[in-house]
C-alpha atoms as a PDB file:
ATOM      1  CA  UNK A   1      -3.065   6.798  -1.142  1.00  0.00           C
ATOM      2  CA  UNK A   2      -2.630   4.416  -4.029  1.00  0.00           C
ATOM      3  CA  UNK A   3      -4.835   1.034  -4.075  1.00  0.00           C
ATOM      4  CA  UNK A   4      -3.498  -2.326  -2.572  1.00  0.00           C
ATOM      5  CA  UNK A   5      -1.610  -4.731  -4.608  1.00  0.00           C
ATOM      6  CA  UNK A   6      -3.377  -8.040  -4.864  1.00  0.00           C
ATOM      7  CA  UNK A   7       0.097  -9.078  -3.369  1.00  0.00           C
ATOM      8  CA  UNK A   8      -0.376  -6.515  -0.601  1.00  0.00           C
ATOM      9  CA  UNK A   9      -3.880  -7.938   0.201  1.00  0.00           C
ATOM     10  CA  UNK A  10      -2.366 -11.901  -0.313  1.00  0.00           C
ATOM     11  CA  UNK A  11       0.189 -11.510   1.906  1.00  0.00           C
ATOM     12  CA  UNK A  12      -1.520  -8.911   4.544  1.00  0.00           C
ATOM     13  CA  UNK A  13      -4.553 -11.955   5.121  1.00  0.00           C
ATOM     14  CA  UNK A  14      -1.932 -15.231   5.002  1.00  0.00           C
ATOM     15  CA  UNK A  15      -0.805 -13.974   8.053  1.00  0.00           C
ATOM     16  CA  UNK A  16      -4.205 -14.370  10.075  1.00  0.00           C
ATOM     17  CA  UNK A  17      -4.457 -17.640   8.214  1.00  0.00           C
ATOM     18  CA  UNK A  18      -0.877 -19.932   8.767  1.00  0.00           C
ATOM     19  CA  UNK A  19      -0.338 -22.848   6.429  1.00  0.00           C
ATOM     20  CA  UNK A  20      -4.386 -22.759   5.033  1.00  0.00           C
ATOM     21  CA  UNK A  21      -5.201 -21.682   1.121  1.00  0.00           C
ATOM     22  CA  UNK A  22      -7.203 -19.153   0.437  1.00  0.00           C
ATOM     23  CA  UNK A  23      -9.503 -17.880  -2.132  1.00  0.00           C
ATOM     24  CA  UNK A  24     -10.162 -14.163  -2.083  1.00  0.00           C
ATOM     25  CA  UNK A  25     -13.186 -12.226  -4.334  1.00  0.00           C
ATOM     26  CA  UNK A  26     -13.531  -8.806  -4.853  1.00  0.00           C
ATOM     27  CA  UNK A  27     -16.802  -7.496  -2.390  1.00  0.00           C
ATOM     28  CA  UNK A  28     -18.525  -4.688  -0.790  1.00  0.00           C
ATOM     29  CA  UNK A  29     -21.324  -4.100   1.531  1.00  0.00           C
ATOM     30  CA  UNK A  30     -23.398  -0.865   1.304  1.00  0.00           C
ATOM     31  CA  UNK A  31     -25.526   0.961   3.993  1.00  0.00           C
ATOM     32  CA  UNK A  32     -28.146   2.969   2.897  1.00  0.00           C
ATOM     33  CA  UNK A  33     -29.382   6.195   5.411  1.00  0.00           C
ATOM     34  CA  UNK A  34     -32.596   7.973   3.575  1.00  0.00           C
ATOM     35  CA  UNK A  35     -34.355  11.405   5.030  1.00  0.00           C
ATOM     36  CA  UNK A  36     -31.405  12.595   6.821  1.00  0.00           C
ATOM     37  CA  UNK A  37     -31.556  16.122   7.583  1.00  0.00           C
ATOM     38  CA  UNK A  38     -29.443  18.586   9.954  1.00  0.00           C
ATOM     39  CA  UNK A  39     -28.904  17.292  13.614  1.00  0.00           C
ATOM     40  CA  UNK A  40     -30.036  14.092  12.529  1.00  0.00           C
ATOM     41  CA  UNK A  41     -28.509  10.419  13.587  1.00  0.00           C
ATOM     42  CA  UNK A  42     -28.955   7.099  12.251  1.00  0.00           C
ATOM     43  CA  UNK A  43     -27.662   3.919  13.164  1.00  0.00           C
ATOM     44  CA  UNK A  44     -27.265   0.851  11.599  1.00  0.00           C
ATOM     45  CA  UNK A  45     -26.205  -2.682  11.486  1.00  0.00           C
ATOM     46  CA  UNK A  46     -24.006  -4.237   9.032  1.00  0.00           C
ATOM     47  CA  UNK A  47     -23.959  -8.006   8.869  1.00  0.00           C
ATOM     48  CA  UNK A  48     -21.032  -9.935   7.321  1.00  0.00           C
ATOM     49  CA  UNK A  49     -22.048 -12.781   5.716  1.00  0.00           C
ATOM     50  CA  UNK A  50     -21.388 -16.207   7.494  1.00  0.00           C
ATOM     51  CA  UNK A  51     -19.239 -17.972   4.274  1.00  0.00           C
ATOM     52  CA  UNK A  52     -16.302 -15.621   4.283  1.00  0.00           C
ATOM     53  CA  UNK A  53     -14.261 -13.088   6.304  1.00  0.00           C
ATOM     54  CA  UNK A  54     -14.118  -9.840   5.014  1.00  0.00           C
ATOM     55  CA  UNK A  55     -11.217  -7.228   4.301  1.00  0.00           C
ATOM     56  CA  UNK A  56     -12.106  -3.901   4.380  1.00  0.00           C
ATOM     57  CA  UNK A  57      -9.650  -1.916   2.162  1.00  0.00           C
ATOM     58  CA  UNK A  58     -11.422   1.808   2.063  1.00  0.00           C
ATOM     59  CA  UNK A  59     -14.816   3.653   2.079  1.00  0.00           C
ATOM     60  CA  UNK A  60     -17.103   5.031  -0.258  1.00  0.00           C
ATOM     61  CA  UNK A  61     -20.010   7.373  -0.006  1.00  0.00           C
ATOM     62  CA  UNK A  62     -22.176   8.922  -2.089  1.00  0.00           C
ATOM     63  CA  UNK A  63     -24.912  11.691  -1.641  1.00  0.00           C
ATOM     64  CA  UNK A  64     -27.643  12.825  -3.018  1.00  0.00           C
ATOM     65  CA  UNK A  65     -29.968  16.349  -1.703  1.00  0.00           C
ATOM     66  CA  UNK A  66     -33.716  16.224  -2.237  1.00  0.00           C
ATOM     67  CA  UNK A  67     -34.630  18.212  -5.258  1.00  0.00           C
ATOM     68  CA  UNK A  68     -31.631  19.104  -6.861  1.00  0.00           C
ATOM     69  CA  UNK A  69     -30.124  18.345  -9.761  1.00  0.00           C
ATOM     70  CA  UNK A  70     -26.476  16.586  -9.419  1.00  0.00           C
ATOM     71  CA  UNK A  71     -23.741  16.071 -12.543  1.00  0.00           C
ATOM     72  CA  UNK A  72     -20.500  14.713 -11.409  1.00  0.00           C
ATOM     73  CA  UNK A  73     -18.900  18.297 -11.237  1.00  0.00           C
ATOM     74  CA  UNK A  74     -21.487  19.137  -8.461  1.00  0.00           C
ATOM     75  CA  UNK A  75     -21.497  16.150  -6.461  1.00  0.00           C
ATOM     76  CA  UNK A  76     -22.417  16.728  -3.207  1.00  0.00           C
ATOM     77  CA  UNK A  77     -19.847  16.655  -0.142  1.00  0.00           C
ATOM     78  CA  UNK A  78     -22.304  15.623   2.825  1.00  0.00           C
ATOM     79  CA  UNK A  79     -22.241  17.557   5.940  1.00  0.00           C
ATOM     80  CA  UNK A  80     -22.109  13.931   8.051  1.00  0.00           C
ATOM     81  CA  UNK A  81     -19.855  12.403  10.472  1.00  0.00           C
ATOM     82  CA  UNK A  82     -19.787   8.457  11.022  1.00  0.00           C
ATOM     83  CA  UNK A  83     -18.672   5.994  13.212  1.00  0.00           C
ATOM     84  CA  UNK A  84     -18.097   2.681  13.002  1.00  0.00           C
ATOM     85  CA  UNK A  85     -18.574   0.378  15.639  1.00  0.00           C
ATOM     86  CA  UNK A  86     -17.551  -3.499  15.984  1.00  0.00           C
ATOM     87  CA  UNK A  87     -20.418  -4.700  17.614  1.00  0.00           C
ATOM     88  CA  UNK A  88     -19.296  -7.916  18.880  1.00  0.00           C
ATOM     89  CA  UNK A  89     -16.208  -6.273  20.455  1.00  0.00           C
ATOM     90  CA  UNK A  90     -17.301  -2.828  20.664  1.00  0.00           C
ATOM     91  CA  UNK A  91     -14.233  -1.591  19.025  1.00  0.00           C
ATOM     92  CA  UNK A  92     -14.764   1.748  17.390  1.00  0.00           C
ATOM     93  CA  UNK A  93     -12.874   2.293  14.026  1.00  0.00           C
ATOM     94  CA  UNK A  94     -12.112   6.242  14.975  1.00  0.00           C
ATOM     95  CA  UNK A  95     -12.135   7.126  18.664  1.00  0.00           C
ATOM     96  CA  UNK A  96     -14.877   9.591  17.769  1.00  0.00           C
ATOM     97  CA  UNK A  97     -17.241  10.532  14.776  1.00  0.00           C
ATOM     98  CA  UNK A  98     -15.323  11.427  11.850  1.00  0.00           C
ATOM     99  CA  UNK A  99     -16.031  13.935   9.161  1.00  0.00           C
ATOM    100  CA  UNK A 100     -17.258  11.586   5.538  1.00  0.00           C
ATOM    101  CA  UNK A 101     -15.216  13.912   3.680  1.00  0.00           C
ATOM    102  CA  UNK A 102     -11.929  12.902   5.703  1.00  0.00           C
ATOM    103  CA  UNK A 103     -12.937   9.038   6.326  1.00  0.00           C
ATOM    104  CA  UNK A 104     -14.297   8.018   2.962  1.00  0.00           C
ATOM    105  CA  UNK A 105     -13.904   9.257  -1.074  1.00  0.00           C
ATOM    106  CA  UNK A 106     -17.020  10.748  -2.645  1.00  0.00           C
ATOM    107  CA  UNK A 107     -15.115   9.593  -5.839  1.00  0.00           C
ATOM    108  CA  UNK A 108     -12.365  12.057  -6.171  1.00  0.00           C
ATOM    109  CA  UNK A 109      -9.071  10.349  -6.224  1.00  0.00           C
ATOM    110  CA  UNK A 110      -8.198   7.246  -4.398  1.00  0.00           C
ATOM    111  CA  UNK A 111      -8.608   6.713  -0.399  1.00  0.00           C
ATOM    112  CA  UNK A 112      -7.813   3.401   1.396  1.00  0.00           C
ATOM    113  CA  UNK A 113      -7.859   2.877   5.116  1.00  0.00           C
ATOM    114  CA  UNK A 114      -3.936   3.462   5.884  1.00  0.00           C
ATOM    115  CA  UNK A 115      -4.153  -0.364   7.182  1.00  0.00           C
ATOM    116  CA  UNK A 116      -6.899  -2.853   5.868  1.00  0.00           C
ATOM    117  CA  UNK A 117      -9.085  -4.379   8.897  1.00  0.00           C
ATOM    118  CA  UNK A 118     -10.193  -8.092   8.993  1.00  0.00           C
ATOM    119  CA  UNK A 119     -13.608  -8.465  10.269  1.00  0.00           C
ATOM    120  CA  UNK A 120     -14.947 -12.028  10.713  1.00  0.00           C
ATOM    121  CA  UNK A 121     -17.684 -13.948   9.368  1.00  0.00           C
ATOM    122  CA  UNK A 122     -21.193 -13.983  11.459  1.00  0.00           C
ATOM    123  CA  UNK A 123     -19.181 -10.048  12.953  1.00  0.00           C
ATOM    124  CA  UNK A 124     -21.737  -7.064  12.495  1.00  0.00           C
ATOM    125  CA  UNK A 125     -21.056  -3.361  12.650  1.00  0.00           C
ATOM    126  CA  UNK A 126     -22.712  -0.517  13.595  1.00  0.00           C
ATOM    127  CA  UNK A 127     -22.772   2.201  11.751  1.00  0.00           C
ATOM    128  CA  UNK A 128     -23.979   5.623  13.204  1.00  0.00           C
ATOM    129  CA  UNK A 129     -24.605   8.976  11.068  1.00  0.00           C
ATOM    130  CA  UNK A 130     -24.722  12.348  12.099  1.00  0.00           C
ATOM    131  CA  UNK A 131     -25.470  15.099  10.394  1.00  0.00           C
ATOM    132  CA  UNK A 132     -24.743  18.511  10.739  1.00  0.00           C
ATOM    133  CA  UNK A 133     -25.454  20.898   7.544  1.00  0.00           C
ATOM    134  CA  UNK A 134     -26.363  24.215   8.335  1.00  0.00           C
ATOM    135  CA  UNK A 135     -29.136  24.567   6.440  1.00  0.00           C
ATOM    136  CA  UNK A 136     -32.663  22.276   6.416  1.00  0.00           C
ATOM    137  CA  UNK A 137     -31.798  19.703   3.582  1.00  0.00           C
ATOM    138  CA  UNK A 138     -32.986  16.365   3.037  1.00  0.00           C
ATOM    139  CA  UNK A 139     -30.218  13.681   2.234  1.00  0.00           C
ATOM    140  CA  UNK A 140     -29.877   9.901   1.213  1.00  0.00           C
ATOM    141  CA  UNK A 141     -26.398   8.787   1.200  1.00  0.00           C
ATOM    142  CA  UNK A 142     -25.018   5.244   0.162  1.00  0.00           C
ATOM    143  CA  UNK A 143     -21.890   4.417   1.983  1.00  0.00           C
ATOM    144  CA  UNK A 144     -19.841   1.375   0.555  1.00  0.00           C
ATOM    145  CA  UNK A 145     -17.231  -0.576   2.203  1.00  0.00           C
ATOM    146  CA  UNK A 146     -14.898  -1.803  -0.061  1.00  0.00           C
ATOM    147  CA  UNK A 147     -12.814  -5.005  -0.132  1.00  0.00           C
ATOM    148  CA  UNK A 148     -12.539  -8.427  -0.667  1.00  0.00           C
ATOM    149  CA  UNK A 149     -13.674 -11.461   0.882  1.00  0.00           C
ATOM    150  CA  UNK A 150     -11.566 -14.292   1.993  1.00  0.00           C
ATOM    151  CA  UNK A 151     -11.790 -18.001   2.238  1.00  0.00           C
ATOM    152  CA  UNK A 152      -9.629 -19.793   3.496  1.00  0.00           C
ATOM    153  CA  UNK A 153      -9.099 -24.036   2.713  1.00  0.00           C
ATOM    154  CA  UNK A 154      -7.013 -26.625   4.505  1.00  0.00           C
ATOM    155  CA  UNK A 155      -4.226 -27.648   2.261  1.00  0.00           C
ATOM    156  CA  UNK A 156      -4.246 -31.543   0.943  1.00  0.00           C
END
Protein backbone atom coordinates (compact mmCIF):
# COMPACT_ATOMS: atom_id res chain seq x y z
CA UNK A 1 0.00 0.00 0.00
CA UNK A 2 1.42 3.36 -0.95
CA UNK A 3 2.24 5.99 2.00
CA UNK A 4 -0.36 8.68 3.15
CA UNK A 5 -0.51 12.01 1.60
CA UNK A 6 0.20 14.75 4.08
CA UNK A 7 -3.34 15.76 2.72
CA UNK A 8 -4.61 12.28 3.56
CA UNK A 9 -3.22 12.57 7.15
CA UNK A 10 -4.55 16.63 7.32
CA UNK A 11 -7.77 15.90 6.47
CA UNK A 12 -8.15 12.20 8.14
CA UNK A 13 -7.20 14.13 11.90
CA UNK A 14 -9.40 17.63 11.19
CA UNK A 15 -12.16 15.51 11.51
CA UNK A 16 -11.56 14.42 15.28
CA UNK A 17 -10.62 18.05 15.75
CA UNK A 18 -13.76 20.58 14.30
CA UNK A 19 -12.91 24.22 13.79
CA UNK A 20 -9.26 23.91 16.00
CA UNK A 21 -5.62 24.32 14.06
CA UNK A 22 -3.36 21.93 14.18
CA UNK A 23 0.27 21.35 13.99
CA UNK A 24 1.35 17.86 13.04
CA UNK A 25 5.32 16.41 13.30
CA UNK A 26 6.57 13.47 11.92
CA UNK A 27 7.08 10.70 15.16
CA UNK A 28 7.52 7.21 16.20
CA UNK A 29 7.70 5.24 19.30
CA UNK A 30 9.81 2.02 19.44
CA UNK A 31 9.52 -1.09 21.75
CA UNK A 32 12.39 -2.97 22.31
CA UNK A 33 11.91 -7.10 23.31
CA UNK A 34 15.67 -8.60 24.00
CA UNK A 35 16.36 -12.59 24.74
CA UNK A 36 13.36 -13.80 23.05
CA UNK A 37 13.55 -17.30 22.18
CA UNK A 38 10.89 -20.04 20.92
CA UNK A 39 7.58 -20.20 23.02
CA UNK A 40 8.51 -17.12 24.53
CA UNK A 41 6.06 -13.94 25.43
CA UNK A 42 6.72 -10.51 26.34
CA UNK A 43 4.62 -7.76 27.14
CA UNK A 44 4.96 -4.31 27.21
CA UNK A 45 3.70 -0.88 27.75
CA UNK A 46 3.82 1.90 25.41
CA UNK A 47 3.21 5.36 26.77
CA UNK A 48 2.12 8.27 24.53
CA UNK A 49 3.44 11.26 25.53
CA UNK A 50 1.05 13.78 27.36
CA UNK A 51 1.74 17.04 24.72
CA UNK A 52 0.28 15.49 21.62
CA UNK A 53 -2.06 12.81 20.20
CA UNK A 54 -0.58 10.42 18.11
CA UNK A 55 -1.43 8.91 14.54
CA UNK A 56 -0.30 5.72 13.93
CA UNK A 57 0.15 5.27 10.12
CA UNK A 58 2.05 1.62 9.91
CA UNK A 59 4.56 -0.70 11.71
CA UNK A 60 8.03 -1.46 11.59
CA UNK A 61 10.14 -4.23 12.96
CA UNK A 62 13.37 -5.22 12.83
CA UNK A 63 15.31 -8.42 14.01
CA UNK A 64 18.30 -9.42 14.84
CA UNK A 65 19.47 -13.56 15.88
CA UNK A 66 22.26 -13.96 18.42
CA UNK A 67 25.46 -14.74 16.68
CA UNK A 68 24.89 -14.33 13.24
CA UNK A 69 25.94 -12.22 10.85
CA UNK A 70 23.01 -10.07 9.02
CA UNK A 71 23.48 -7.86 5.50
CA UNK A 72 20.31 -6.45 4.25
CA UNK A 73 19.82 -9.44 1.74
CA UNK A 74 19.57 -11.78 4.83
CA UNK A 75 17.54 -9.88 7.10
CA UNK A 76 15.82 -11.85 9.32
CA UNK A 77 11.87 -12.49 9.10
CA UNK A 78 11.05 -13.20 12.94
CA UNK A 79 9.05 -16.15 13.81
CA UNK A 80 6.72 -13.69 16.29
CA UNK A 81 3.19 -12.83 16.53
CA UNK A 82 2.00 -9.48 18.34
CA UNK A 83 -0.80 -7.91 19.67
CA UNK A 84 -1.63 -4.74 20.44
CA UNK A 85 -3.72 -3.79 23.13
CA UNK A 86 -5.35 -0.24 24.09
CA UNK A 87 -4.95 -0.36 27.58
CA UNK A 88 -7.21 2.26 28.70
CA UNK A 89 -10.06 0.76 26.61
CA UNK A 90 -8.87 -2.63 26.18
CA UNK A 91 -9.39 -2.51 22.52
CA UNK A 92 -7.21 -4.98 20.71
CA UNK A 93 -5.82 -3.79 17.27
CA UNK A 94 -6.28 -7.56 15.66
CA UNK A 95 -8.84 -9.81 17.33
CA UNK A 96 -5.95 -12.20 17.90
CA UNK A 97 -2.04 -12.33 17.66
CA UNK A 98 -0.93 -11.62 14.30
CA UNK A 99 2.00 -12.96 12.38
CA UNK A 100 5.04 -9.66 12.26
CA UNK A 101 5.54 -10.63 8.82
CA UNK A 102 1.74 -9.88 7.87
CA UNK A 103 1.20 -6.85 10.48
CA UNK A 104 4.39 -4.87 10.07
CA UNK A 105 7.37 -4.33 7.11
CA UNK A 106 10.82 -5.65 7.98
CA UNK A 107 11.75 -2.99 5.29
CA UNK A 108 10.69 -4.55 2.10
CA UNK A 109 8.30 -2.36 0.30
CA UNK A 110 5.80 -0.12 1.87
CA UNK A 111 2.99 -1.28 4.55
CA UNK A 112 0.53 1.15 6.24
CA UNK A 113 -2.31 0.15 8.50
CA UNK A 114 -5.29 0.08 5.77
CA UNK A 115 -6.83 2.97 8.15
CA UNK A 116 -4.55 5.19 10.45
CA UNK A 117 -5.68 4.96 14.32
CA UNK A 118 -5.74 8.05 16.66
CA UNK A 119 -4.56 7.22 20.03
CA UNK A 120 -4.70 10.00 22.68
CA UNK A 121 -2.30 11.72 24.74
CA UNK A 122 -1.61 10.26 28.49
CA UNK A 123 -3.27 6.52 26.25
CA UNK A 124 -0.74 3.52 26.72
CA UNK A 125 -0.60 0.26 24.83
CA UNK A 126 0.29 -2.98 25.45
CA UNK A 127 2.21 -4.72 23.42
CA UNK A 128 2.54 -8.60 23.75
CA UNK A 129 5.16 -10.90 21.73
CA UNK A 130 5.10 -14.36 21.05
CA UNK A 131 7.36 -16.31 19.59
CA UNK A 132 7.27 -19.37 17.89
CA UNK A 133 10.55 -20.40 15.75
CA UNK A 134 11.16 -23.87 15.54
CA UNK A 135 14.42 -23.98 16.43
CA UNK A 136 16.27 -22.59 19.94
CA UNK A 137 17.35 -19.00 18.78
CA UNK A 138 17.89 -16.01 20.68
CA UNK A 139 16.21 -12.75 19.26
CA UNK A 140 16.04 -8.88 19.94
CA UNK A 141 13.61 -7.20 17.79
CA UNK A 142 12.84 -3.34 17.61
CA UNK A 143 9.32 -2.71 16.60
CA UNK A 144 8.50 0.98 15.51
CA UNK A 145 5.23 2.59 15.24
CA UNK A 146 5.19 5.03 12.76
CA UNK A 147 3.31 8.34 12.44
CA UNK A 148 2.89 11.68 13.30
CA UNK A 149 1.90 13.59 16.18
CA UNK A 150 -0.81 16.10 16.34
CA UNK A 151 -1.54 19.30 18.10
CA UNK A 152 -4.19 20.84 17.89
CA UNK A 153 -4.74 25.06 18.75
CA UNK A 154 -7.90 27.09 19.19
CA UNK A 155 -8.21 29.43 16.31
CA UNK A 156 -7.94 33.44 17.15
Amino acid sequence: MDAYSPQDIESFAARFYPGRSLLFSPYGYTITFSGMTAALSSTQQLNIAANADFMLLGLRHRASVAATNQTINTKTAPFGRVLITDSGTNEQFTNAAVDLENYSTNGVGERRLCYPRMLAGRSSLNITLTMYAPAAETVLLDLFFDGVLIRAYNKP
